[in-house]
C-alpha atoms as a PDB file:
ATOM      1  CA  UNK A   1      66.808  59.457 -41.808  1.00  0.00           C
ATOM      2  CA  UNK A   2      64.263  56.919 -41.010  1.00  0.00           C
ATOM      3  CA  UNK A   3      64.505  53.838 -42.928  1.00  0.00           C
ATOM      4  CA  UNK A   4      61.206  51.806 -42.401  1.00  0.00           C
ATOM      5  CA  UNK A   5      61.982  47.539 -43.645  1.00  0.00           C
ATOM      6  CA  UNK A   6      59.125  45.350 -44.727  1.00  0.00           C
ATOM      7  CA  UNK A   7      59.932  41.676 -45.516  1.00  0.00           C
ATOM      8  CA  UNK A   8      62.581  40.985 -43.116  1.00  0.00           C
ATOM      9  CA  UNK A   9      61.486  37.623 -42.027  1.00  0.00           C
ATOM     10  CA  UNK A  10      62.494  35.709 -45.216  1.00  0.00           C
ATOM     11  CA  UNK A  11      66.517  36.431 -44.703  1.00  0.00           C
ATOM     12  CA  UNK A  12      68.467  35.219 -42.290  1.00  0.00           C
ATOM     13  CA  UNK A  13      70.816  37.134 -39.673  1.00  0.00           C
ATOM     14  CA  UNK A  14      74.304  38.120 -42.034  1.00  0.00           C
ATOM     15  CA  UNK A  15      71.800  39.227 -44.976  1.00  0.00           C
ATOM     16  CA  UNK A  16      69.765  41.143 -42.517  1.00  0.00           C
ATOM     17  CA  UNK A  17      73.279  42.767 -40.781  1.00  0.00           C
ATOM     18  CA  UNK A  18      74.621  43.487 -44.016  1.00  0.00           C
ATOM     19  CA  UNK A  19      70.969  44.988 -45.211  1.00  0.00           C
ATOM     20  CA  UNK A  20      70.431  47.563 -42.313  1.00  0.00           C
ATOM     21  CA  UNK A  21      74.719  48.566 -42.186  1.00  0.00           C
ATOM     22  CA  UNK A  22      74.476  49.369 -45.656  1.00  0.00           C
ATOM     23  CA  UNK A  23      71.374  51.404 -46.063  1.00  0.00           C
ATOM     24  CA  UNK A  24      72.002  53.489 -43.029  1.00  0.00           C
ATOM     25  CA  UNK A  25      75.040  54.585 -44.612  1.00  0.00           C
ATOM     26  CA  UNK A  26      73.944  55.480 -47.632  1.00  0.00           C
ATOM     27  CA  UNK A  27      70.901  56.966 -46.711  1.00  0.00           C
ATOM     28  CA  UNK A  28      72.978  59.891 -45.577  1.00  0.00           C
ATOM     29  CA  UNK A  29      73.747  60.622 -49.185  1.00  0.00           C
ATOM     30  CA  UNK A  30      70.338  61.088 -49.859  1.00  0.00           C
ATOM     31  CA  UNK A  31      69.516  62.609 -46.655  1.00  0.00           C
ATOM     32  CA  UNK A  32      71.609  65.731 -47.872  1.00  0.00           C
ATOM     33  CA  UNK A  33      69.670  66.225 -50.575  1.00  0.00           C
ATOM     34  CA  UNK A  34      66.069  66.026 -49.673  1.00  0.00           C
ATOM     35  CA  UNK A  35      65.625  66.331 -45.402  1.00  0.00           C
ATOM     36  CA  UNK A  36      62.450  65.140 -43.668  1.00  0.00           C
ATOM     37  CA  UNK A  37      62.021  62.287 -45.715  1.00  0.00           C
ATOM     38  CA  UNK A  38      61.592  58.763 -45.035  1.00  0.00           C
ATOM     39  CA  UNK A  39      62.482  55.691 -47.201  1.00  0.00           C
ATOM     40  CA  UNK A  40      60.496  52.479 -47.113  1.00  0.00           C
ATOM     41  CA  UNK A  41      62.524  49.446 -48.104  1.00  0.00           C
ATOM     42  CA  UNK A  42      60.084  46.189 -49.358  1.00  0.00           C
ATOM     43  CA  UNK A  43      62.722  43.249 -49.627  1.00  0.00           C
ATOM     44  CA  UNK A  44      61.455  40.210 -51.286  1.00  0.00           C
ATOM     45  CA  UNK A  45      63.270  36.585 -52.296  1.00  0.00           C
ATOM     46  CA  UNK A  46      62.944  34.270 -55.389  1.00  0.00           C
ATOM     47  CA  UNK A  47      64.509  32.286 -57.334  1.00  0.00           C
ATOM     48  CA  UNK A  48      65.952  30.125 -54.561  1.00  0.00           C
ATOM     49  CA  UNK A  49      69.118  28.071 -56.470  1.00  0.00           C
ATOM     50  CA  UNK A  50      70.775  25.992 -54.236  1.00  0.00           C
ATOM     51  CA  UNK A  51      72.230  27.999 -51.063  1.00  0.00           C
ATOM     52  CA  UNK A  52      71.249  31.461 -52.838  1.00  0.00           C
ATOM     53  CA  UNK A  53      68.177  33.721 -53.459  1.00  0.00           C
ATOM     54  CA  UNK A  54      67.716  36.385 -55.606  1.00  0.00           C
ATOM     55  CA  UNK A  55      66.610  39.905 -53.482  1.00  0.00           C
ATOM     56  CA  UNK A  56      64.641  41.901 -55.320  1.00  0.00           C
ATOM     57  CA  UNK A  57      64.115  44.997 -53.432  1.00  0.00           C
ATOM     58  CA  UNK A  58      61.565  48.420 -53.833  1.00  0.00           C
ATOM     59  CA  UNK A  59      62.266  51.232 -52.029  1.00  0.00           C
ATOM     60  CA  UNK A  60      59.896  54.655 -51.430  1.00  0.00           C
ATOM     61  CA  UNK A  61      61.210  57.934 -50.605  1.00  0.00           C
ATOM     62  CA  UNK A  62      58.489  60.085 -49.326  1.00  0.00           C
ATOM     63  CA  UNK A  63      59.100  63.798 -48.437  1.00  0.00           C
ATOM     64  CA  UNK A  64      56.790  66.203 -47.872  1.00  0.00           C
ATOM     65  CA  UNK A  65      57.673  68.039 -51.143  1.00  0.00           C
ATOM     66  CA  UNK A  66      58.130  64.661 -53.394  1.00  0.00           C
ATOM     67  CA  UNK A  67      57.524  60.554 -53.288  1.00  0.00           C
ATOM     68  CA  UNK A  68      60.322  58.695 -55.292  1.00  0.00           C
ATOM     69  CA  UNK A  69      60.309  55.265 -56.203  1.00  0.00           C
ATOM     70  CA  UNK A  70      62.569  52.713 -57.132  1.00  0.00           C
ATOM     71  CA  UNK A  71      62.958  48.980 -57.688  1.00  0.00           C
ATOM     72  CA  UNK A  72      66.040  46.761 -58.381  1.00  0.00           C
ATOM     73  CA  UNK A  73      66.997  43.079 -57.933  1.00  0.00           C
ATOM     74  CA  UNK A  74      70.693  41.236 -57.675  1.00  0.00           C
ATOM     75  CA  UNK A  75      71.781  38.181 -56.753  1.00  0.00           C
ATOM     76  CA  UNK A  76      73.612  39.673 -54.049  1.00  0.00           C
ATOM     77  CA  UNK A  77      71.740  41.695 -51.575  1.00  0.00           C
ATOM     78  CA  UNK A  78      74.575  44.104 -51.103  1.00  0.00           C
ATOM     79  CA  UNK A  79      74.935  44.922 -54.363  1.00  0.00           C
ATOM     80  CA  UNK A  80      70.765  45.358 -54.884  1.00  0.00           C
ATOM     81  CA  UNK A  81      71.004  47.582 -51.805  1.00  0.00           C
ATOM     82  CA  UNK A  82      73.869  49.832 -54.173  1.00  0.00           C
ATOM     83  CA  UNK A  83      71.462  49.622 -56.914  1.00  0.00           C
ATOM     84  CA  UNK A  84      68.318  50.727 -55.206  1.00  0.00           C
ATOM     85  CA  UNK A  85      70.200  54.034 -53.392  1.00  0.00           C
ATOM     86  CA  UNK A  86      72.133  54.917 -56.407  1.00  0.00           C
ATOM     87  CA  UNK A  87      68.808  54.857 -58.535  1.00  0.00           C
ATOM     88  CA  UNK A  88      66.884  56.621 -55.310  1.00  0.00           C
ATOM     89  CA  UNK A  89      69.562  59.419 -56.090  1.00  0.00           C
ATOM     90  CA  UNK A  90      69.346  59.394 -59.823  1.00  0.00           C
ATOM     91  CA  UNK A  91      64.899  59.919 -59.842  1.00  0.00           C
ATOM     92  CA  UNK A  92      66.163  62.874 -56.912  1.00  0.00           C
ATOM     93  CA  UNK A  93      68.474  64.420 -58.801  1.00  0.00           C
ATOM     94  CA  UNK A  94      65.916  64.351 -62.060  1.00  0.00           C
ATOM     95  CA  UNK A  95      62.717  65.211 -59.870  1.00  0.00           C
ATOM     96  CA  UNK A  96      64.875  68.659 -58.739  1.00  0.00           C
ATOM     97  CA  UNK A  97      66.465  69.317 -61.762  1.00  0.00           C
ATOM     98  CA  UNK A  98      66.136  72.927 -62.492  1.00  0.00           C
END
């Protein structure tokens, strides 16, 4: 599945490894459900205290039958990224609900 990032310039190299690891891996959940589709991941930082940021992230699924959209934020980004999939799923699952 292609996963499209905007905002990557504000974090550094380990949030940006641990970013791209964990959304390719659980975009294949997804990926299941609804082929085709692309997700759009808009990461933003605030909130700087001290040596951490908080990530607040939106993401966009866009299939050709559906768009979903999402938005979470955390204090640690691989936790957010968690969030965001495993609320991508939940508006999925509810969208398809028959």
């Amino acid at each position: 599945m292609p996963i499209q990032y905007i905002g990557l310039s504000k974090l550094d190299d380990v949030e940006l490894a641990k970013l791209k690891s964990k959304s390719e891996k659980l975009s294949g959940k997804i990926e299941r459900k609804i082929p085709n589709s692309t997700i759009v991941i808009i990461v933003k930082t605030y909130k700087k205290a001290g040596s951490r940021s908080k990530y607040s992230i939106h993401a966009k699924l866009n299939s050709p039958h559906t768009r979903v959209v999402a938005q979470t934020d955390d204090w640690d980004i691989v936790k957010a990224i968690h969030k965001i999939f495993n609320k991508l799923e939940t508006e999925v699952l509810h969208k398809f609900k028959s």
